[in-house]
C-alpha atoms as a PDB file:
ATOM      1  CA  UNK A   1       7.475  57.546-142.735  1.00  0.00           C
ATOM      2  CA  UNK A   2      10.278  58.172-145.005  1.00  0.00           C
ATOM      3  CA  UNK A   3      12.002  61.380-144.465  1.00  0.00           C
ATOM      4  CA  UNK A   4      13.412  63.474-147.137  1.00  0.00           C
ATOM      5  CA  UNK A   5      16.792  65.180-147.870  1.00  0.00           C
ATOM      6  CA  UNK A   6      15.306  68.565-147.489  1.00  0.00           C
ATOM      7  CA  UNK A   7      14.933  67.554-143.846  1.00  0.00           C
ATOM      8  CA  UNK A   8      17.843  66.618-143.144  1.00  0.00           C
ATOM      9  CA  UNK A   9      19.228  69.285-144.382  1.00  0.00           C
ATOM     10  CA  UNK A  10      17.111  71.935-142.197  1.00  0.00           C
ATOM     11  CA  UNK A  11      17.763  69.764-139.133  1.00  0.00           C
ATOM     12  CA  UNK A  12      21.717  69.797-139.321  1.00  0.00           C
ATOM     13  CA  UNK A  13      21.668  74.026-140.205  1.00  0.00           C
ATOM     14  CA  UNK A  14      19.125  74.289-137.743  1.00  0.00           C
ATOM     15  CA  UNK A  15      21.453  72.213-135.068  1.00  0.00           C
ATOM     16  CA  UNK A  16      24.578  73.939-136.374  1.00  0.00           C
ATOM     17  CA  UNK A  17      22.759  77.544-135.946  1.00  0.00           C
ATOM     18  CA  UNK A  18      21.488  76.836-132.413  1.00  0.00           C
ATOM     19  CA  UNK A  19      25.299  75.082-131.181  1.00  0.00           C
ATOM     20  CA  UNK A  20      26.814  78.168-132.619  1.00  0.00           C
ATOM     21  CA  UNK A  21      24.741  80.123-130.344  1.00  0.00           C
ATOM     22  CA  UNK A  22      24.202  77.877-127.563  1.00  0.00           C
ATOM     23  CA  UNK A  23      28.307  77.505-126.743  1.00  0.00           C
ATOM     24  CA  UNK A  24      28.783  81.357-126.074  1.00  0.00           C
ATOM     25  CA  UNK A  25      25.676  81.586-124.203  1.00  0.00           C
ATOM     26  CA  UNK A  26      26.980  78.602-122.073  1.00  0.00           C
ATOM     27  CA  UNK A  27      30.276  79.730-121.749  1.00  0.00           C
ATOM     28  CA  UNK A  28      29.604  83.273-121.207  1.00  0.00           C
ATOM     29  CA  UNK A  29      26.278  83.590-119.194  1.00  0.00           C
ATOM     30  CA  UNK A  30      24.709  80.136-117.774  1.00  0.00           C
ATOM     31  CA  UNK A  31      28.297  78.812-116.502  1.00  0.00           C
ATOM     32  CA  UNK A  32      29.632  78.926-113.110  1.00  0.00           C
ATOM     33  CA  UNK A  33      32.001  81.993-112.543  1.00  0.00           C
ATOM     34  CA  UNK A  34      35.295  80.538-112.655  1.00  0.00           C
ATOM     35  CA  UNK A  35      37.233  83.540-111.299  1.00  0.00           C
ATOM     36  CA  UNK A  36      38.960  84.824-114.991  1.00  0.00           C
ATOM     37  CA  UNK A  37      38.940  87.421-116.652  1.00  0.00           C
ATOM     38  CA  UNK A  38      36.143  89.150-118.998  1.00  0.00           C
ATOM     39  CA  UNK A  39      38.399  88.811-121.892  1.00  0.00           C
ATOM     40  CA  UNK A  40      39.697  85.380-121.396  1.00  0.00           C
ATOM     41  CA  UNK A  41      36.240  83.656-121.145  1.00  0.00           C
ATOM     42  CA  UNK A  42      35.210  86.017-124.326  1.00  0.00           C
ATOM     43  CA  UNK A  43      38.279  84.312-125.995  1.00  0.00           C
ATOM     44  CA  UNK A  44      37.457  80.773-124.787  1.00  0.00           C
ATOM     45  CA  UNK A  45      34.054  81.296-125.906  1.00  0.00           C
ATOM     46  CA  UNK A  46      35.430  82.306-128.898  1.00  0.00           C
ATOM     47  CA  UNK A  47      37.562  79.191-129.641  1.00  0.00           C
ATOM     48  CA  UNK A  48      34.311  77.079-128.624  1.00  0.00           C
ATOM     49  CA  UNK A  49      32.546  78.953-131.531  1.00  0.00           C
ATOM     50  CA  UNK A  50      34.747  79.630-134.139  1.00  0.00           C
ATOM     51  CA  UNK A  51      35.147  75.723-135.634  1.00  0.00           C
ATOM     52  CA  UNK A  52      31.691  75.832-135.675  1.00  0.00           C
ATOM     53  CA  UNK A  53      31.583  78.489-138.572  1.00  0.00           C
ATOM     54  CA  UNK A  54      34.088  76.545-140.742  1.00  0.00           C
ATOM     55  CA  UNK A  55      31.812  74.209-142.479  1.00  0.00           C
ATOM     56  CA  UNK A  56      28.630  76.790-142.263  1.00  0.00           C
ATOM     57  CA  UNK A  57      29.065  78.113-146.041  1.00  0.00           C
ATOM     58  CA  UNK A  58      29.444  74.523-147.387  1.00  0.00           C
ATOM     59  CA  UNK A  59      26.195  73.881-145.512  1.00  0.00           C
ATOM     60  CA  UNK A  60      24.068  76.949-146.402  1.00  0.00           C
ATOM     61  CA  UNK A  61      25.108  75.908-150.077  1.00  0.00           C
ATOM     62  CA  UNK A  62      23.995  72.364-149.574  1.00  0.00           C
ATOM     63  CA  UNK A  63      26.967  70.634-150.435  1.00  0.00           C
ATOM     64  CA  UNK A  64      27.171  66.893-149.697  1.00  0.00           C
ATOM     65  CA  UNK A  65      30.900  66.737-148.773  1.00  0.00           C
ATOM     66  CA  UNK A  66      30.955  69.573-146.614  1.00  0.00           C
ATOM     67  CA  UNK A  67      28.332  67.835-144.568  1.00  0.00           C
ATOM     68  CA  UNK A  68      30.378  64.880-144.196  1.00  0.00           C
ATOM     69  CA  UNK A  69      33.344  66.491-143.112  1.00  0.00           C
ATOM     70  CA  UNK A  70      31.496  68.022-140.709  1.00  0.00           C
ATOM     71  CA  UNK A  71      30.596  65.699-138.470  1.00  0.00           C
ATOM     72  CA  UNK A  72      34.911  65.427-137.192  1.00  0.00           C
ATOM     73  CA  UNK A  73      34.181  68.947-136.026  1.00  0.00           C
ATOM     74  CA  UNK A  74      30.697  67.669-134.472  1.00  0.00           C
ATOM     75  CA  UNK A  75      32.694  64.996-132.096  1.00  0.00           C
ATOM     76  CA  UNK A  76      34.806  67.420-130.043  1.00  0.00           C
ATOM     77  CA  UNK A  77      31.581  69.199-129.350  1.00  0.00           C
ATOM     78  CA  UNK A  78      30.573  65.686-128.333  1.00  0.00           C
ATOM     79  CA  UNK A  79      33.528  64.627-126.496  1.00  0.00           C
ATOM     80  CA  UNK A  80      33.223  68.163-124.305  1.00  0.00           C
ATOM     81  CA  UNK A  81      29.275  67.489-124.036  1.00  0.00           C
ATOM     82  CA  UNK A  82      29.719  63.846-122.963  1.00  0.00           C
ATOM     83  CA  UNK A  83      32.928  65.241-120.509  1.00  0.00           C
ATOM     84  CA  UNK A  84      30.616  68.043-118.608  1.00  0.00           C
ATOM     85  CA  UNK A  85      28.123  65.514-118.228  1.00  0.00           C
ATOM     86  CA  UNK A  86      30.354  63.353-116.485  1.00  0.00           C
ATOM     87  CA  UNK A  87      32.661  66.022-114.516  1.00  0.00           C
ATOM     88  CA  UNK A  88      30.606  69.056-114.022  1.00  0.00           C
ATOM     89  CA  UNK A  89      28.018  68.266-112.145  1.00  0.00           C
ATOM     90  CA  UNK A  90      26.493  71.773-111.948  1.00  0.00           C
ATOM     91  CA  UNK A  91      26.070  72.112-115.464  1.00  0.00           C
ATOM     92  CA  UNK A  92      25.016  68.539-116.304  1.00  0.00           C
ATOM     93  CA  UNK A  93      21.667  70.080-117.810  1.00  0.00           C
ATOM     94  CA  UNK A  94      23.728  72.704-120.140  1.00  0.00           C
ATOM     95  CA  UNK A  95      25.752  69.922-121.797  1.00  0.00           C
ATOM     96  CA  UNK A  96      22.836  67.681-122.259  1.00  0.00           C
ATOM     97  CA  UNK A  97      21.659  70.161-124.529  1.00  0.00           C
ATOM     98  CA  UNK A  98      25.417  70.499-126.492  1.00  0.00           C
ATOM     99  CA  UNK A  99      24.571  66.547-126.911  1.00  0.00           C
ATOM    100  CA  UNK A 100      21.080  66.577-128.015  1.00  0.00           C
ATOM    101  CA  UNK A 101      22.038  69.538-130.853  1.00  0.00           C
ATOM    102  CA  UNK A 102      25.442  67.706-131.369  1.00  0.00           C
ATOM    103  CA  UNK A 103      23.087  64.879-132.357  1.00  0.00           C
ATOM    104  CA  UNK A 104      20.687  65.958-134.545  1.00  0.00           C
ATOM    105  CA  UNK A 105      23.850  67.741-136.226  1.00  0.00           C
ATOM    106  CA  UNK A 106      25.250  64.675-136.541  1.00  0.00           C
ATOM    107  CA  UNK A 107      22.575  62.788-137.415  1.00  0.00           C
ATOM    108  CA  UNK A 108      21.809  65.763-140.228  1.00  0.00           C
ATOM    109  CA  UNK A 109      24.541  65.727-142.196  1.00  0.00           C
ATOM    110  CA  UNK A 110      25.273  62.093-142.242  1.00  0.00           C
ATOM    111  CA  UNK A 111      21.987  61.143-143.705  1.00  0.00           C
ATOM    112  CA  UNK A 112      21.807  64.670-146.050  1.00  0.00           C
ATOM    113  CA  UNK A 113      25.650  63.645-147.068  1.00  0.00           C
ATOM    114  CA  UNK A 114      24.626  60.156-147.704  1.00  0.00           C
ATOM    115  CA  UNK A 115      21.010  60.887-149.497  1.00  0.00           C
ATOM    116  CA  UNK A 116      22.126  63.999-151.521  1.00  0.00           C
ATOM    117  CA  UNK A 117      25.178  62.045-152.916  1.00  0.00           C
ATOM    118  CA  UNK A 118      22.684  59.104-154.140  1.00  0.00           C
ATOM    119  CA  UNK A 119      21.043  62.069-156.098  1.00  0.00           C
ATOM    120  CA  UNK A 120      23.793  63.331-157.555  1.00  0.00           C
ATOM    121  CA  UNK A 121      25.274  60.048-158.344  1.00  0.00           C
ATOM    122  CA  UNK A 122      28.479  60.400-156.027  1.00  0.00           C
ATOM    123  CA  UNK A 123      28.589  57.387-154.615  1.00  0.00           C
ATOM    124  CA  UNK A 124      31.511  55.159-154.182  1.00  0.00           C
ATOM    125  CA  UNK A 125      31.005  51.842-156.569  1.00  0.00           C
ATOM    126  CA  UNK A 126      30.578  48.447-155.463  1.00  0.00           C
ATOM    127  CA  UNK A 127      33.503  46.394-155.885  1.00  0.00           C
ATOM    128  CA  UNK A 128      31.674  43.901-157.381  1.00  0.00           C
ATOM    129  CA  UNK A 129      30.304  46.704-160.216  1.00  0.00           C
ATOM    130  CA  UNK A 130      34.348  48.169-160.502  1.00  0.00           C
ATOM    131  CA  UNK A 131      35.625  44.408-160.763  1.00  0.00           C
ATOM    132  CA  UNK A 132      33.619  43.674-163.657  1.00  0.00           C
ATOM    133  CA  UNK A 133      34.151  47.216-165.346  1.00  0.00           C
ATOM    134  CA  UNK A 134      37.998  46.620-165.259  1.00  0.00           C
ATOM    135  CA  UNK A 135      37.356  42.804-166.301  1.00  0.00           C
ATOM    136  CA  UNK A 136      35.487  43.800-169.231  1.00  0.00           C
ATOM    137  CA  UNK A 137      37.750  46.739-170.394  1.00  0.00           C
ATOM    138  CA  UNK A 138      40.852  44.227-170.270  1.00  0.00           C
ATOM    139  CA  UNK A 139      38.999  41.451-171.805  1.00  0.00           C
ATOM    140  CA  UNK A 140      38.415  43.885-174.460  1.00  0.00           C
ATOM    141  CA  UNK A 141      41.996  45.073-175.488  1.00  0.00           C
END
């Protein structure tokens, strides 16, 4: 079964959508009280959100290179998922969900970068193809 780049599309906004809720929600109401403030964990949830929104336009607009780009924003989500797992052991269940949505973001936007630039012809050419495009112009002088 060979899926499409409509799909992989829907499954990185739909990953991106739910880990822009998901982190507050974490943060906010299914972590242990850590003794701070109201307004400092609204701010930390805050800074665990915001990067999240950066590439979102790019994305709703279906642009290839914003998808790409997206996944260096995708691995601190998975470096904190992959983290909890290991040092919280409390909320080991919370941050397996930040990795499962971290990977079908991932996942996503690599294939809907790589697909969608095939169709639009923005792929990088094969040496082999430039070599003998260069060859031919200078042969030709």
């Amino acid at each position: 079964m060979k899926l499409s780049t409509p799909f992989y599309r829907k499954l990185a906004l739909s990953c991106l959508l739910l880990l822009i809720i998901w982190m507050p929600v974490w943060h906010l109401l299914l972590a242990e009280p850590t003794g701070r403030s109201v307004e400092f964990e609204w701010f930390l949830a805050a800074v665990w959100t915001l990067p999240l929104l950066l590439p979102l336009p790019g994305m709703i607009k279906g642009k290839p290179y914003t998808f790409a780009w997206a996944n260096f924003i995708v691995m601190f989500y998975m470096i904190h998922g992959l983290t909890s797992i290991y040092a919280i052991e409390n909320e080991r269940w919370l941050a397996a969900i930040e990795l499962l949505l971290c990977s079908g973001l991932f996942v996503g936007c690599i294939l809907y970068a790589r697909l969608r630039g095939k169709e639009l012809g923005l792929g990088i050419p094969k040496l082999k193809a430039d070599m003998a495009k260069e060859k031919a112009h200078f042969e030709n002088q």
